[in-house]
Protein backbone atom coordinates (compact mmCIF):
# COMPACT_ATOMS: atom_id res chain seq x y z
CA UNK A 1 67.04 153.46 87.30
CA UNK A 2 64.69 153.41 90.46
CA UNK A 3 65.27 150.10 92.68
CA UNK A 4 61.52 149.85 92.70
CA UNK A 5 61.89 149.45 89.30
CA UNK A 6 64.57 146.99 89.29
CA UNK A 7 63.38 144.58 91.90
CA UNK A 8 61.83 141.42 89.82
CA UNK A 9 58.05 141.07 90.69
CA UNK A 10 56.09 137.61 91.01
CA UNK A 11 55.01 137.51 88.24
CA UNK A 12 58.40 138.09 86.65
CA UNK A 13 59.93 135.43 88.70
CA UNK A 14 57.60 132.86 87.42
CA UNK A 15 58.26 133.78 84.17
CA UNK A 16 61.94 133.55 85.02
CA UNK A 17 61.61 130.16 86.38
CA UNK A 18 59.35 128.68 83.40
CA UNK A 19 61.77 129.97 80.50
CA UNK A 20 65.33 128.63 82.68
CA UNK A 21 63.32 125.44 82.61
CA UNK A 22 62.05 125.66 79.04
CA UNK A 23 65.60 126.92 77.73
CA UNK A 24 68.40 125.09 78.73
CA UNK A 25 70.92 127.25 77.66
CA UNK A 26 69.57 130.09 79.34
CA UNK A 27 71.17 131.33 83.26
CA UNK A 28 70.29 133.94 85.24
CA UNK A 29 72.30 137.53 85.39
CA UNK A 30 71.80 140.82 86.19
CA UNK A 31 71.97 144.36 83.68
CA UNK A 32 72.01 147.28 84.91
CA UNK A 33 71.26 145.82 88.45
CA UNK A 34 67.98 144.26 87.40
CA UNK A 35 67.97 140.69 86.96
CA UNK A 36 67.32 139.21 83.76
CA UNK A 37 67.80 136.31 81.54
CA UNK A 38 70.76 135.51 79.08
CA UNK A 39 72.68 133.24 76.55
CA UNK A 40 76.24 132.75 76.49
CA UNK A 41 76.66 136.11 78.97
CA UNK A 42 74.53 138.41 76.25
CA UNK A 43 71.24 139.20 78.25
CA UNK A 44 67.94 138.85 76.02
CA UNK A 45 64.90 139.69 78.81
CA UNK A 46 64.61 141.29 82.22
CA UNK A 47 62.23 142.21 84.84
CA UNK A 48 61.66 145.65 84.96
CA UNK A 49 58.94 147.97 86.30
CA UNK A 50 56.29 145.43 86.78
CA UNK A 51 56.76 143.97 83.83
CA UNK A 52 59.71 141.80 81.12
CA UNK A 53 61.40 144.08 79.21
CA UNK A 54 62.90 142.00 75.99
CA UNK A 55 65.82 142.37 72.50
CA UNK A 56 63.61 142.04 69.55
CA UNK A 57 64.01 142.38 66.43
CA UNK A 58 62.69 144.58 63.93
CA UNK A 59 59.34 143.71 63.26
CA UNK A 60 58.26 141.80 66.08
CA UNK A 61 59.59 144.69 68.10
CA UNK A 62 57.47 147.19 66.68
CA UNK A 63 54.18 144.52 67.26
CA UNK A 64 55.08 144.53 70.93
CA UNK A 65 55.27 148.19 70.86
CA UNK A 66 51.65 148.60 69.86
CA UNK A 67 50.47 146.06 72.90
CA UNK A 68 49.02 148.80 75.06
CA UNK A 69 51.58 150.19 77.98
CA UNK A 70 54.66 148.78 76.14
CA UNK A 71 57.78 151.11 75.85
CA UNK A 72 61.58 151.17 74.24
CA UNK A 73 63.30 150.40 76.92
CA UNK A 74 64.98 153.79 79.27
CA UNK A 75 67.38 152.48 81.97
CA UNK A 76 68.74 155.65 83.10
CA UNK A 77 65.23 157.84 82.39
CA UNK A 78 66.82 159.86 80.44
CA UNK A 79 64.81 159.76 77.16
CA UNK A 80 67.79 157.79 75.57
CA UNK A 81 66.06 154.56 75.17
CA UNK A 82 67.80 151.46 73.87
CA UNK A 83 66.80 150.98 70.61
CA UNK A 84 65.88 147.35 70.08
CA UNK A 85 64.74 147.26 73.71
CA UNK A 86 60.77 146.92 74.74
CA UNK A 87 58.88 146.95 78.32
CA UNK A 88 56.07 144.85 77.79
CA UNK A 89 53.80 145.36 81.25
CA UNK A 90 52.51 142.41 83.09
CA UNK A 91 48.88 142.80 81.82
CA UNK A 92 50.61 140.97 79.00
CA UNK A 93 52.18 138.34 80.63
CA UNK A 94 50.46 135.53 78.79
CA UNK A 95 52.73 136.76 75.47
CA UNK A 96 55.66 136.80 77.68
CA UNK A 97 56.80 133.60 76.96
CA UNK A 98 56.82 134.03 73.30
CA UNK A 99 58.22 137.36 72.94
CA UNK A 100 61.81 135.38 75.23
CA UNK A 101 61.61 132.72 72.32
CA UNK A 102 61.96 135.67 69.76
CA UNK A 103 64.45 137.68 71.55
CA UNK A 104 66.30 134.41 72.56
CA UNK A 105 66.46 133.76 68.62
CA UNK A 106 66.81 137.10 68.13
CA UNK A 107 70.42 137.07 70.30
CA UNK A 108 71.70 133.50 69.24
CA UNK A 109 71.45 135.08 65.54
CA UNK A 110 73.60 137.74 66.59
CA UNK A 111 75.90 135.19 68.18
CA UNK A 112 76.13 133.08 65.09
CA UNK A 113 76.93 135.88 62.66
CA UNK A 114 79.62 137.30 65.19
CA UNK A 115 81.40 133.98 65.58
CA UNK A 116 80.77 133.68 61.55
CA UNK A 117 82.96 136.92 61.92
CA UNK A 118 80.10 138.64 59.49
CA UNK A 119 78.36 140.66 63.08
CA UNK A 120 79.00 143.98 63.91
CA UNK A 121 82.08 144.81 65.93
């Protein structure tokens, strides 16, 4: 991945700030070398190319896929992208905040069923 690419922009900093101070649970980390936002270590959004990319769920992954100039997310370039993984560009910033509640749900499920012992291994 570029370092252009990784370095957080403004507006992903402010974004940053609002949801560390809207989520308490919620610290900062890095993936990949980009910095990004998790819960209990597993990361759930991250600045990336301009813009946040997020973990979503079926469904509500596939409705940020159709907001214009949003991609799976492809950290090495490599046209492997990770699955569950979407860029959504900074022209959307104003649904940023709810697509980190949905992927924050989205990974505190996951946490739940794998301390339920019923998640994937």
């Amino acid at each position: 991945m570029p370092a252009a690419e990784k370095e957080p922009s403004p507006q992903y900093r402010a974004f940053a700030a609002d949801t560390l101070a809207r989520l308490p649970d919620v610290a900062e980390g890095s993936m990949f070398g980009m910095r990004c936002l998790k819960l209990g270590g597993k990361a759930f959004a991250g600045g990336y190319a301009g813009g946040v990319t997020f973990k979503l769920p079926p469904g509500r992954r596939e409705q940020a896929l159709a907001l214009a100039g949003a991609v799976l997310f492809d950290p090495a370039g490599k046209g492997r992208p990770m699955k569950e993984w979407v860029v959504v560009p900074a022209e959307h910033s104003e649904r940023w905040d709810d697509l980190a509640d949905d992927a924050a749900g989205y990974v505190r499920a996951d946490q739940r069923r794998r301390a339920a012992g019923s998640g994937r291994p």
